[in-house]
N, C-alpha and C. Protein backbone atom coordinates (compact mmCIF):
# COMPACT_ATOMS: atom_id res chain seq x y z
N UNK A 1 -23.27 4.21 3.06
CA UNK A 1 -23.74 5.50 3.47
C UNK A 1 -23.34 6.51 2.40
N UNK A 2 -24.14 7.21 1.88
CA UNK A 2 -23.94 8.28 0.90
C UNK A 2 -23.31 9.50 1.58
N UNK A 3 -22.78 10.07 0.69
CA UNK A 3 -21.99 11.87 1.54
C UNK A 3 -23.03 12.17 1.81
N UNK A 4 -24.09 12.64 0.82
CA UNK A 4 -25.39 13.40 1.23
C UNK A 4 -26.06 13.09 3.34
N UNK A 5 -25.62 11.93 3.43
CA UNK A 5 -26.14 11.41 4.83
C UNK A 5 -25.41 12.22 5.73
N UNK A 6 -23.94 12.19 5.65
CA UNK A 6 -23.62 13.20 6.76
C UNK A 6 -23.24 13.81 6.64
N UNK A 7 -23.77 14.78 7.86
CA UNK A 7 -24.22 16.30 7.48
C UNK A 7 -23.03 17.14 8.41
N UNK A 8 -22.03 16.17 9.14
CA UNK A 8 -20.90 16.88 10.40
C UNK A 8 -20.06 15.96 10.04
N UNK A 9 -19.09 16.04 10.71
CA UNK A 9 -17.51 15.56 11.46
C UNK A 9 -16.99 16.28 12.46
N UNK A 10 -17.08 15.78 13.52
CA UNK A 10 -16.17 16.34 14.59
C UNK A 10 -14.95 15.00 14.77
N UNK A 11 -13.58 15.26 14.82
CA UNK A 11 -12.34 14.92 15.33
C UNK A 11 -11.76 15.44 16.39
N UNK A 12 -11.22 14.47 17.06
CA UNK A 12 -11.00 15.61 18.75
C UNK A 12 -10.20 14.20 19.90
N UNK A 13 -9.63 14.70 20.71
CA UNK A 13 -9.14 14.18 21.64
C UNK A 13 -9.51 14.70 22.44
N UNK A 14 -10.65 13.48 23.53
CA UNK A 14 -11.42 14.27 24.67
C UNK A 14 -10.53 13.85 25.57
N UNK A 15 -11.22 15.39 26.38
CA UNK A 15 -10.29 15.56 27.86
C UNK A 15 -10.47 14.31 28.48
N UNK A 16 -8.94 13.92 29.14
CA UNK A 16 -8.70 12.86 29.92
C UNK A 16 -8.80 11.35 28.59
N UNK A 17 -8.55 11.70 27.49
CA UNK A 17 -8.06 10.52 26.89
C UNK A 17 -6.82 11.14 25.81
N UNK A 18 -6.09 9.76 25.46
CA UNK A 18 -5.04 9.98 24.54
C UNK A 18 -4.50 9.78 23.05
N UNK A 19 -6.16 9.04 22.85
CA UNK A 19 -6.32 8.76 21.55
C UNK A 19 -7.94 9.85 21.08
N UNK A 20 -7.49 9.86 19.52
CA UNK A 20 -8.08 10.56 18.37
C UNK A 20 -9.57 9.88 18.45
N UNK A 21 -11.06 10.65 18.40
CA UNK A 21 -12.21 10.03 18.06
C UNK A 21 -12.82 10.95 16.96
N UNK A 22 -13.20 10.39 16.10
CA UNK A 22 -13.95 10.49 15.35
C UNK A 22 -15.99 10.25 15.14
N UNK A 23 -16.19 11.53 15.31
CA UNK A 23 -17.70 11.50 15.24
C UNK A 23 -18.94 12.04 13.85
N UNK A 24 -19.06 10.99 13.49
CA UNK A 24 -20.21 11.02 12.48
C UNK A 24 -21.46 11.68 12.70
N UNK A 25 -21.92 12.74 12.01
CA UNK A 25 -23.07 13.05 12.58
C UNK A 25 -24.34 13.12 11.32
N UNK A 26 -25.41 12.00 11.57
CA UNK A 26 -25.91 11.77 9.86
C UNK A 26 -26.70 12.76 10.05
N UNK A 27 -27.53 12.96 9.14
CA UNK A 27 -28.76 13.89 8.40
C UNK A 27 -30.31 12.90 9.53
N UNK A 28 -30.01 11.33 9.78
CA UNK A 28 -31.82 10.99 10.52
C UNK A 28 -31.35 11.50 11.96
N UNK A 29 -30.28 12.36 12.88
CA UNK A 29 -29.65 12.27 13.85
C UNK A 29 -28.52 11.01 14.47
N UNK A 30 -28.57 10.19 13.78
CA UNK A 30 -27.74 9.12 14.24
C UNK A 30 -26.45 9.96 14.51
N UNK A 31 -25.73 9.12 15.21
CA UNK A 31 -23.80 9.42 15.73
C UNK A 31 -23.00 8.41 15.60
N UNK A 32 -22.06 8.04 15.26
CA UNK A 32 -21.50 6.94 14.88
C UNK A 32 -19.77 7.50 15.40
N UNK A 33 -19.57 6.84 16.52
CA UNK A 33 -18.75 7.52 17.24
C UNK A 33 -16.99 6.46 17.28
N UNK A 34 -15.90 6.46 16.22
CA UNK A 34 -14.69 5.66 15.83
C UNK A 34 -13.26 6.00 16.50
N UNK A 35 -13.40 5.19 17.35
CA UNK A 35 -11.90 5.22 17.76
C UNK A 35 -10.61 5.16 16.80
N UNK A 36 -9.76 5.63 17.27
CA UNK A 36 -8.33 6.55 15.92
C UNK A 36 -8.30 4.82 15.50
N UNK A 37 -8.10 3.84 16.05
CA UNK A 37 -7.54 2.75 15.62
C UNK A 37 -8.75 2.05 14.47
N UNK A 38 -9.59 2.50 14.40
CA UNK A 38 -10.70 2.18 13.17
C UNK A 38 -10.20 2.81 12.13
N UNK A 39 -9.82 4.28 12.63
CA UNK A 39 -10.20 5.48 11.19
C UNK A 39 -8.46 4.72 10.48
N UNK A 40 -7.84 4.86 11.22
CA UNK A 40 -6.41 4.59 11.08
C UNK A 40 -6.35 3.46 10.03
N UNK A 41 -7.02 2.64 10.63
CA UNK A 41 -7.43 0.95 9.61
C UNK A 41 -8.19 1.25 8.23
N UNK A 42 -8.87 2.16 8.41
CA UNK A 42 -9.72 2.97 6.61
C UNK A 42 -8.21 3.53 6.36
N UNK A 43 -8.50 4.81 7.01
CA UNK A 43 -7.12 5.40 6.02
C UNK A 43 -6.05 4.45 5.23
N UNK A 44 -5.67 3.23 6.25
CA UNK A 44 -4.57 3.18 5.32
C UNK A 44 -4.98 1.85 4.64
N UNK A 45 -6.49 1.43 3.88
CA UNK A 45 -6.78 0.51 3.31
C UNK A 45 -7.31 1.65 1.87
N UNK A 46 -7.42 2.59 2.57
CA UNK A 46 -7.87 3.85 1.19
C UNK A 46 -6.38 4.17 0.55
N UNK A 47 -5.68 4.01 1.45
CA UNK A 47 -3.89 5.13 0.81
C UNK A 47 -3.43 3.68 0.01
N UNK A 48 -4.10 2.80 0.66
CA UNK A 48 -3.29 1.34 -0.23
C UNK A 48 -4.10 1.23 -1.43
N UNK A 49 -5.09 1.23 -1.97
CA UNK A 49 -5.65 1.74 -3.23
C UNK A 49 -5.70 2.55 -4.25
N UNK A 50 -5.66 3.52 -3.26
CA UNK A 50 -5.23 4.98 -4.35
C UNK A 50 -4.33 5.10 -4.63
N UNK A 51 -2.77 4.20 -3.72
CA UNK A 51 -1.25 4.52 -4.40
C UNK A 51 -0.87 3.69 -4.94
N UNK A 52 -1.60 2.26 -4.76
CA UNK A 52 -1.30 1.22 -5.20
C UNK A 52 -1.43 0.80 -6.63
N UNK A 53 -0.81 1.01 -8.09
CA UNK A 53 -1.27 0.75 -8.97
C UNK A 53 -2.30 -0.31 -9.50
N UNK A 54 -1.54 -1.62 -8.69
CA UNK A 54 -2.71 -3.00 -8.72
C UNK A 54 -3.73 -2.95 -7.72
N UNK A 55 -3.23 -2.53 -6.60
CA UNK A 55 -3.90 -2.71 -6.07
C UNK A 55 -5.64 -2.19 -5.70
N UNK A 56 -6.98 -3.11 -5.86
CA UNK A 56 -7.85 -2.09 -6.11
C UNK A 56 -9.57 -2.93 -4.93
N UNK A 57 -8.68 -3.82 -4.09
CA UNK A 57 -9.41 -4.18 -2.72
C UNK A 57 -8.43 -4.49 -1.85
N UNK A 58 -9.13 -3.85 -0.89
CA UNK A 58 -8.05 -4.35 0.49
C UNK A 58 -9.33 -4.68 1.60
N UNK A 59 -9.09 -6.21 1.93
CA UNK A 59 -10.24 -6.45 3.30
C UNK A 59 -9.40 -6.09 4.25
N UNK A 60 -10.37 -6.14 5.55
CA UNK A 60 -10.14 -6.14 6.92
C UNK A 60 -10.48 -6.50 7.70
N UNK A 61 -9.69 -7.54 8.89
CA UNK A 61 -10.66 -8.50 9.80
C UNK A 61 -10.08 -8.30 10.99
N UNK A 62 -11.27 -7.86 11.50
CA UNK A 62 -10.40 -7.82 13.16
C UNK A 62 -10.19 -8.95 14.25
N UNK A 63 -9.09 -8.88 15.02
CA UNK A 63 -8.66 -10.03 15.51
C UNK A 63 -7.87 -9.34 16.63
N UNK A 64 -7.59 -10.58 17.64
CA UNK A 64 -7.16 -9.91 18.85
C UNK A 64 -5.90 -10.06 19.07
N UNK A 65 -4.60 -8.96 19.60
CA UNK A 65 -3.39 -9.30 19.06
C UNK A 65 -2.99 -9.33 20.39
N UNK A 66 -2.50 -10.32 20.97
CA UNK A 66 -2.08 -10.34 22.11
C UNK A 66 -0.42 -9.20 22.41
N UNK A 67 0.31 -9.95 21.13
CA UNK A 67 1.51 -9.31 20.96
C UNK A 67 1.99 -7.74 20.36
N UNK A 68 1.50 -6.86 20.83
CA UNK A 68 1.85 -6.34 19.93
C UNK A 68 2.51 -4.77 20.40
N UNK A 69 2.71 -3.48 19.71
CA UNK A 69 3.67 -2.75 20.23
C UNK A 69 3.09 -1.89 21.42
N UNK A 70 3.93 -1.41 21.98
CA UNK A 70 3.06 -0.61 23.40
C UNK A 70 2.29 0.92 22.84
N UNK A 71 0.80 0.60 23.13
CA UNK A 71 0.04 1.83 22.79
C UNK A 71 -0.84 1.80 21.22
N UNK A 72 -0.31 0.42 21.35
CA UNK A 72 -1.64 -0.12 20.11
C UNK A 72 -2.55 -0.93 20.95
N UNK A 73 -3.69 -0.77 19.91
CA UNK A 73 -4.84 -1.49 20.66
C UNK A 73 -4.82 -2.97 20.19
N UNK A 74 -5.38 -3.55 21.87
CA UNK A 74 -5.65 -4.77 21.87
C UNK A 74 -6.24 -5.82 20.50
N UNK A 75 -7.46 -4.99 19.74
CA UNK A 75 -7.99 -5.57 18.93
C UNK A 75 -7.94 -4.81 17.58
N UNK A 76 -7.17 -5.44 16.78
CA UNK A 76 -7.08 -4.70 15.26
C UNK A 76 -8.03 -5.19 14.04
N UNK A 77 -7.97 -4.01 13.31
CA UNK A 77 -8.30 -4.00 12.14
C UNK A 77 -7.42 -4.81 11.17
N UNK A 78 -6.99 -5.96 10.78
CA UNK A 78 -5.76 -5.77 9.66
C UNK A 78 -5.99 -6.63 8.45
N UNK A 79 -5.35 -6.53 7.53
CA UNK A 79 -5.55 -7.00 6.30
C UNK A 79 -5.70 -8.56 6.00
N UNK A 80 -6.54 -8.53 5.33
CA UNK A 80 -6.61 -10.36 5.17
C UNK A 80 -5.79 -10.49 4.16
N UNK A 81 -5.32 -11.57 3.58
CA UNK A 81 -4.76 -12.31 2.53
C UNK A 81 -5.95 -12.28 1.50
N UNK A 82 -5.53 -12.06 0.43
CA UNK A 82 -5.92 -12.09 -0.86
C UNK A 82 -5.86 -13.85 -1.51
N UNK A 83 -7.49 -14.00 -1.65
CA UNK A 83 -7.47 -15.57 -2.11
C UNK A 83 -6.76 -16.08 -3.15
């Protein structure tokens, strides 16, 4: 998706929830509407690039974490291993 495509951003915590959403709003009307635990998974595959001297790909595969800390989501974004 090019910048030129979208034409908004709204960020916001709607009433009666406790997590961050993120809303895309393109230039054909589309909405593309990301829960914090997506944007969260970019951000910090972008901060691992840009600070990372070597580093200059980071994948991401989501998978379902049964274990994990209270108030993370069930299904993550997280980094694959490098072949």
């Amino acid at each position: 998706m090019r910048n030129e495509e979208v034409i908004g951003v709204v960020a916001e915590i709607p009433e009666g929830h406790r997590h961050l959403r993120t809303t895309l709003h393109l230039a054909d009307g589309t909405t593309i509407t990301l829960q914090e635990a997506t944007v969260a998974a970019v951000v910090r595959a972008y901060t691992a690039i840009k600070t990372g001297p070597l580093t200059s790909r980071v994948a991401l595969r989501g998978r379902h974490v049964p274990d994990r800390k209270p108030g993370y989501a069930e299904w993550q974004l997280l980094e694959e291993p490098e072949p």
